[in-house]
PDB file of N, CA and C in Angstrom:
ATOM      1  N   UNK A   1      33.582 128.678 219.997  1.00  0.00           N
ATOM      2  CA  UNK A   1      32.271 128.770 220.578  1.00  0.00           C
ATOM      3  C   UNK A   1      31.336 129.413 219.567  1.00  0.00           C
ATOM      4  N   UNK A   2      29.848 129.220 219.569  1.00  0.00           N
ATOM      5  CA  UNK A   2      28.904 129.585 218.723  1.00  0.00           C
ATOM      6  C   UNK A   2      28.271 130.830 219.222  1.00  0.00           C
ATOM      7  N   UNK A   3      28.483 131.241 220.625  1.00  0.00           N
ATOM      8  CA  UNK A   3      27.453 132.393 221.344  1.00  0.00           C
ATOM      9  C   UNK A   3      28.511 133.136 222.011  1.00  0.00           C
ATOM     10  N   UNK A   4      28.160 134.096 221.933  1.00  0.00           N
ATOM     11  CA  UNK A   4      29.053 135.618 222.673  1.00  0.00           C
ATOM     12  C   UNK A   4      27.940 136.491 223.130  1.00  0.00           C
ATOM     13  N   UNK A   5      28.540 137.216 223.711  1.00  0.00           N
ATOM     14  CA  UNK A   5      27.981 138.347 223.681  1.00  0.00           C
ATOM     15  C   UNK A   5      28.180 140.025 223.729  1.00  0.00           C
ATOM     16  N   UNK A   6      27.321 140.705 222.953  1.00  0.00           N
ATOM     17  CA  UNK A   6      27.209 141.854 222.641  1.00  0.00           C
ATOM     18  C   UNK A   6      26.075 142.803 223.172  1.00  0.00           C
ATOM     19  N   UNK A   7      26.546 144.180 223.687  1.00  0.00           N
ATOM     20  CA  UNK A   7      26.135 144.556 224.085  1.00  0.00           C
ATOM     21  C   UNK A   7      24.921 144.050 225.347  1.00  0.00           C
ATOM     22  N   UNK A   8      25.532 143.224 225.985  1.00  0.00           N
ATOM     23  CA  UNK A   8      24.441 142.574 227.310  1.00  0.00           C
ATOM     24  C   UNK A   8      23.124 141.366 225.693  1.00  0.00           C
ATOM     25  N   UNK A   9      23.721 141.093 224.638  1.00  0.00           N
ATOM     26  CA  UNK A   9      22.661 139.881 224.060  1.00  0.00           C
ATOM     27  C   UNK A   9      23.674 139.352 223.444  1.00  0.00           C
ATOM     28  N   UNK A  10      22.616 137.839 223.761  1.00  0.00           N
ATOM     29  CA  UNK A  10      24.114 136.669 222.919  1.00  0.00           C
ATOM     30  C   UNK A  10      23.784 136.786 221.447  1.00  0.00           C
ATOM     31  N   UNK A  11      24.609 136.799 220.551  1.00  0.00           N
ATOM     32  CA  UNK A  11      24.899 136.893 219.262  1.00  0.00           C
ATOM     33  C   UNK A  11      25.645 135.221 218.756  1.00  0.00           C
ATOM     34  N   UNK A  12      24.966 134.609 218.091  1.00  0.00           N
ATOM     35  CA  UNK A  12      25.842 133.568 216.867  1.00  0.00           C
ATOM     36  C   UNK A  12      26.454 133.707 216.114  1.00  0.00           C
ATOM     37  N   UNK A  13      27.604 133.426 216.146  1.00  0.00           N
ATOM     38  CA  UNK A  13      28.701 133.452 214.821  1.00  0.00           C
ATOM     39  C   UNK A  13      28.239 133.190 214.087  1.00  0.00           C
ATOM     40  N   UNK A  14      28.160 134.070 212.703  1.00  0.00           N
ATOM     41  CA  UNK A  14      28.056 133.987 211.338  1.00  0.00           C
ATOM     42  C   UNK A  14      28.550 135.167 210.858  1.00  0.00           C
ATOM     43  N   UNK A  15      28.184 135.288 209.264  1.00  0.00           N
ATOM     44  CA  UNK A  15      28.780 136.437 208.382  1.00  0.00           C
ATOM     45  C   UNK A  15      28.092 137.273 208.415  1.00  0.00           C
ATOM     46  N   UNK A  16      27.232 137.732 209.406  1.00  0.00           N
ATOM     47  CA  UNK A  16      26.773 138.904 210.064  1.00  0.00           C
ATOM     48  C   UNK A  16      27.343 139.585 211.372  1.00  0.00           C
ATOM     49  N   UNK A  17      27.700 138.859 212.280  1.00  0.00           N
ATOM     50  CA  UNK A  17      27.921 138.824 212.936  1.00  0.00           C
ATOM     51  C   UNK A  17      29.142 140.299 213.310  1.00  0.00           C
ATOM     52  N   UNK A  18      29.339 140.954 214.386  1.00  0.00           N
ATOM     53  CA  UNK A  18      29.896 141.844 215.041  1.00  0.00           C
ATOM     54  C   UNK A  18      31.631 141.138 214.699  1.00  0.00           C
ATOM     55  N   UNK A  19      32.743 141.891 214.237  1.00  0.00           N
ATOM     56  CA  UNK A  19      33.957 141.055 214.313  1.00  0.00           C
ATOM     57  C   UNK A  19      34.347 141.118 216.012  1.00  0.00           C
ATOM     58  N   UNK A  20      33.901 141.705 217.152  1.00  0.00           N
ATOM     59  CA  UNK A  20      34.682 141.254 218.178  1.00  0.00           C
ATOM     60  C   UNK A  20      33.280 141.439 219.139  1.00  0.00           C
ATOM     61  N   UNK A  21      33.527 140.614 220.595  1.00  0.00           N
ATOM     62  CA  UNK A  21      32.450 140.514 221.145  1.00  0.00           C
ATOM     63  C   UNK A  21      32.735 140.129 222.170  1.00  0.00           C
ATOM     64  N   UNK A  22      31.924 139.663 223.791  1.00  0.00           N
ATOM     65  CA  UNK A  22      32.843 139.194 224.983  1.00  0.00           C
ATOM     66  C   UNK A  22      32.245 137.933 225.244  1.00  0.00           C
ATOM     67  N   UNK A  23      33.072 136.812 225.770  1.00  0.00           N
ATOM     68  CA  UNK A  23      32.763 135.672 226.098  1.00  0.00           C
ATOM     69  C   UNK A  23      31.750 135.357 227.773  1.00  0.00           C
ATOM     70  N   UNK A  24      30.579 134.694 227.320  1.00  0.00           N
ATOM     71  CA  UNK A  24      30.054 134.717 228.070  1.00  0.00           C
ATOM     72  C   UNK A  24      29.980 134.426 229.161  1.00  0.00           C
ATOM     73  N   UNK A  25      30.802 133.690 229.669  1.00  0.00           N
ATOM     74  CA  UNK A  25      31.397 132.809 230.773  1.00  0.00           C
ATOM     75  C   UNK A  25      32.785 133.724 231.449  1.00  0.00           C
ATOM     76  N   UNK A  26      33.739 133.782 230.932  1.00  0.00           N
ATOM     77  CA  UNK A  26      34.847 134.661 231.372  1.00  0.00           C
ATOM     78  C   UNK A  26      34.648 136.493 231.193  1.00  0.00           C
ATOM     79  N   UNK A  27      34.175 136.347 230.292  1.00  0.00           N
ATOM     80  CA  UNK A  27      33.956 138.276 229.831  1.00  0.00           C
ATOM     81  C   UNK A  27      35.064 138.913 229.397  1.00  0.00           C
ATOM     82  N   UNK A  28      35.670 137.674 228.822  1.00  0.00           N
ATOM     83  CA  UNK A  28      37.094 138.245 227.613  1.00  0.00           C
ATOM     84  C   UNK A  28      36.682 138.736 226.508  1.00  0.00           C
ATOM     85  N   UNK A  29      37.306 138.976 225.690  1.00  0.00           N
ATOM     86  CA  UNK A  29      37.035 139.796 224.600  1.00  0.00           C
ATOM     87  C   UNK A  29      37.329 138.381 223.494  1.00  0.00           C
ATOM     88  N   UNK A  30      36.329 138.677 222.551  1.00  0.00           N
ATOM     89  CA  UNK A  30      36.307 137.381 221.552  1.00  0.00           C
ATOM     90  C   UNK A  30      36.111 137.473 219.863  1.00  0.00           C
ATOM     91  N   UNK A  31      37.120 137.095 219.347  1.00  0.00           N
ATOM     92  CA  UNK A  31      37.197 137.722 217.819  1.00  0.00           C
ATOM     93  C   UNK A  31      36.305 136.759 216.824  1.00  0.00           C
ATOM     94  N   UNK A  32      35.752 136.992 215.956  1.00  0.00           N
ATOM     95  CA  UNK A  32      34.977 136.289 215.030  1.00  0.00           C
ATOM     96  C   UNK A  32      35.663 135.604 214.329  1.00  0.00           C
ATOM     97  N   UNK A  33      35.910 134.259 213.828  1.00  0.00           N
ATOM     98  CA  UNK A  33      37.009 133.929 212.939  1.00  0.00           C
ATOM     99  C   UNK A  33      36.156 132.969 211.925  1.00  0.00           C
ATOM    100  N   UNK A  34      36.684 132.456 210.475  1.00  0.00           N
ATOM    101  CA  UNK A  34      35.771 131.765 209.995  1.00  0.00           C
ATOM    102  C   UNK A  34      36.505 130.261 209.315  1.00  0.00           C
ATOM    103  N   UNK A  35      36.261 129.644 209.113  1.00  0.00           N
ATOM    104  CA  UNK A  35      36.972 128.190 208.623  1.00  0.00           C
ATOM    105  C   UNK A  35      36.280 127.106 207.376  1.00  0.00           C
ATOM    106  N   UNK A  36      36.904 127.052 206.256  1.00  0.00           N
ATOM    107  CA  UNK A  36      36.821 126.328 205.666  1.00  0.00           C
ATOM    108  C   UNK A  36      36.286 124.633 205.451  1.00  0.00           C
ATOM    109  N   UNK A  37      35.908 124.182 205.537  1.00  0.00           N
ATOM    110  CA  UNK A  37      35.382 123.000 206.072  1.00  0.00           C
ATOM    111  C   UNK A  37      35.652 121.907 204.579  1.00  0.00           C
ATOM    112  N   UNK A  38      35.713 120.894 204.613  1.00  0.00           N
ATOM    113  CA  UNK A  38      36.460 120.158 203.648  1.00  0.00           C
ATOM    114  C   UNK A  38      35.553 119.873 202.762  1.00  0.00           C
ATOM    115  N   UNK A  39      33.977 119.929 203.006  1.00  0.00           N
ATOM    116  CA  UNK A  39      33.016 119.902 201.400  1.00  0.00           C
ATOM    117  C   UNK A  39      32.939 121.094 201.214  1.00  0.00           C
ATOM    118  N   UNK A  40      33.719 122.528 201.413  1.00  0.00           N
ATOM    119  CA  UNK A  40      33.742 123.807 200.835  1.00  0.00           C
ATOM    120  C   UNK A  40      32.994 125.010 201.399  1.00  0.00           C
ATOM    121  N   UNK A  41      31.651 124.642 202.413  1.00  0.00           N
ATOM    122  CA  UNK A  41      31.244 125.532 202.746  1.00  0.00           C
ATOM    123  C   UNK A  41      31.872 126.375 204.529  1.00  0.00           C
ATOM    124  N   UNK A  42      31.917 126.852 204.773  1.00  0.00           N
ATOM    125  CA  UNK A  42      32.336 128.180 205.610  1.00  0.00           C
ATOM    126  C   UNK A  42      31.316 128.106 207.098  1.00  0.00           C
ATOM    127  N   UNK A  43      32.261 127.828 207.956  1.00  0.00           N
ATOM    128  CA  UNK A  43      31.929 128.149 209.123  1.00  0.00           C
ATOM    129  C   UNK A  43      32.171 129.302 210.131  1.00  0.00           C
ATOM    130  N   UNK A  44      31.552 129.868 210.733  1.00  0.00           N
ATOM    131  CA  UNK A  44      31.927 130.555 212.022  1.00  0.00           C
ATOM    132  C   UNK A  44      31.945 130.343 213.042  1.00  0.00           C
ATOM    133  N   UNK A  45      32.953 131.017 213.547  1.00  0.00           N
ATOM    134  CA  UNK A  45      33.100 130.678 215.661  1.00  0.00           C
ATOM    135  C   UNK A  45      33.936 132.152 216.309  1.00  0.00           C
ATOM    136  N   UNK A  46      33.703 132.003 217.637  1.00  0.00           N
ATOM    137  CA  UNK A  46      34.698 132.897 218.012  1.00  0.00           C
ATOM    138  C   UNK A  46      35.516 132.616 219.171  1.00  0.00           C
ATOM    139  N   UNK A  47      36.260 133.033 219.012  1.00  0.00           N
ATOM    140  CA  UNK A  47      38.006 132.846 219.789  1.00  0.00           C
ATOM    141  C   UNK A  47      38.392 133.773 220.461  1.00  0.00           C
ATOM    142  N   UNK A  48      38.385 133.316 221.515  1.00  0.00           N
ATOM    143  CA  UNK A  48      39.023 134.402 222.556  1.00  0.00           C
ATOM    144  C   UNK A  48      40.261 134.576 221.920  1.00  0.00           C
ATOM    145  N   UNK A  49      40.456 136.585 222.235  1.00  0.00           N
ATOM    146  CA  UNK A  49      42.043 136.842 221.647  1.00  0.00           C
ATOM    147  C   UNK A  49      43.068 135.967 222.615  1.00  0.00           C
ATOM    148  N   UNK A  50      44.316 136.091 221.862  1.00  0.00           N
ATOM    149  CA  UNK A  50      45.660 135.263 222.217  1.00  0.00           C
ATOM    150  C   UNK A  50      45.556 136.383 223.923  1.00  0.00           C
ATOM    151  N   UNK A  51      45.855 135.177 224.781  1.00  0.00           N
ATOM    152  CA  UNK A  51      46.061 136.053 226.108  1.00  0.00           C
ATOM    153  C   UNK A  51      44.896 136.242 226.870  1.00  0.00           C
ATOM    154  N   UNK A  52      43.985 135.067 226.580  1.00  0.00           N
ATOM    155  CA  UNK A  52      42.619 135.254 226.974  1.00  0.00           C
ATOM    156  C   UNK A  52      42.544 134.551 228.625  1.00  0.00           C
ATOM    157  N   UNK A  53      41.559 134.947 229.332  1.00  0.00           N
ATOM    158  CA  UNK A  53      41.404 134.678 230.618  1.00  0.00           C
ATOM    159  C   UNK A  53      41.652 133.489 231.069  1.00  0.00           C
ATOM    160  N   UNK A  54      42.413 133.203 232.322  1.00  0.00           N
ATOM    161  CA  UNK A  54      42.864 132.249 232.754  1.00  0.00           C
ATOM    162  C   UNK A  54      41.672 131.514 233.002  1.00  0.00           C
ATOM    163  N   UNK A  55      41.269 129.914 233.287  1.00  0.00           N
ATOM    164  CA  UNK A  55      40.457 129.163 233.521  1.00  0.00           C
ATOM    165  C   UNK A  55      39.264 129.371 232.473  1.00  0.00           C
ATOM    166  N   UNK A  56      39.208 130.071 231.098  1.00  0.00           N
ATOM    167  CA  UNK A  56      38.666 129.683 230.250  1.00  0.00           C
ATOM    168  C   UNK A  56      39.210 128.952 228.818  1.00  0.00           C
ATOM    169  N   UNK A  57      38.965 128.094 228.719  1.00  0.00           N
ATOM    170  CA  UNK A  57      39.361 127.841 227.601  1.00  0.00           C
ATOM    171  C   UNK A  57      39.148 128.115 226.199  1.00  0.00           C
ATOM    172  N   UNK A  58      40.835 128.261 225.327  1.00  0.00           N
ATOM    173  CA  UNK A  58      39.946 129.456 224.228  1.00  0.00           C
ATOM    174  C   UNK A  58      38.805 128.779 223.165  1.00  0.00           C
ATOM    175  N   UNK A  59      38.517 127.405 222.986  1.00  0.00           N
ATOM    176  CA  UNK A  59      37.637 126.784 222.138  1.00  0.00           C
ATOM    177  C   UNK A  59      35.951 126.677 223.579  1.00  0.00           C
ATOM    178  N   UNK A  60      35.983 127.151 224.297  1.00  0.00           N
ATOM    179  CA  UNK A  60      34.867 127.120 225.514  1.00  0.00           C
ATOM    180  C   UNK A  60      33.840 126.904 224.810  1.00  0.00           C
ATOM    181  N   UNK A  61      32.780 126.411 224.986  1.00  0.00           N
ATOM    182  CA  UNK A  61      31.861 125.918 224.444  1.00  0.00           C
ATOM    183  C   UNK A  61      30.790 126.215 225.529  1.00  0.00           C
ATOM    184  N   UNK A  62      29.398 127.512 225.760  1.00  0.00           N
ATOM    185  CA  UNK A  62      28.977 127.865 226.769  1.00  0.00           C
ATOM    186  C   UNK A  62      27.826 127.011 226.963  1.00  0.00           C
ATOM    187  N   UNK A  63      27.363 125.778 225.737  1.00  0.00           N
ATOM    188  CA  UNK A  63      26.715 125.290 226.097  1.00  0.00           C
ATOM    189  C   UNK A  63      26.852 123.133 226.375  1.00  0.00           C
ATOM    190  N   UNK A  64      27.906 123.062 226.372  1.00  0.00           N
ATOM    191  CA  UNK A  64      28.118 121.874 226.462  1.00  0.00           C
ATOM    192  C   UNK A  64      28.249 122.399 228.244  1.00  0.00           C
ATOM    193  N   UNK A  65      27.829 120.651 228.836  1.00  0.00           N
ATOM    194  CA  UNK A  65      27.339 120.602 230.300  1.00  0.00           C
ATOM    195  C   UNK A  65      28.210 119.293 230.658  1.00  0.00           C
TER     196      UNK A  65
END
């Protein structure tokens, strides 16, 4: 997912970004992680930790409808 949130405001993954934060939809706790992408440049997202809330899924996406 691209949006979390911190402290009660949603925050976007990037290399600024807070390393842990809560998911907006479930209110799990959600780690910053970053990924390689195959023309070289670097993405961010965040991932609910391993053991994350039932009926969310850990790739959740808060804005797809």
């Amino acid at each position: 997912m691209q949006k979390a949130r911190v402290n009660g405001h949603i925050v976007i993954a990037g290399p600024d970004a807070p390393k842990v934060a809560v998911c907006p939809c479930c209110g799990w706790v959600v780690e910053i992680r970053k990924r390689r992408r195959a023309d070289g440049q670097v993405t961010y997202f965040w991932r609910h930790k391993e053991g994350g809330e039932d009926g969310c899924s850990l790739r959740y996406h808060p804005d797809a409808g």
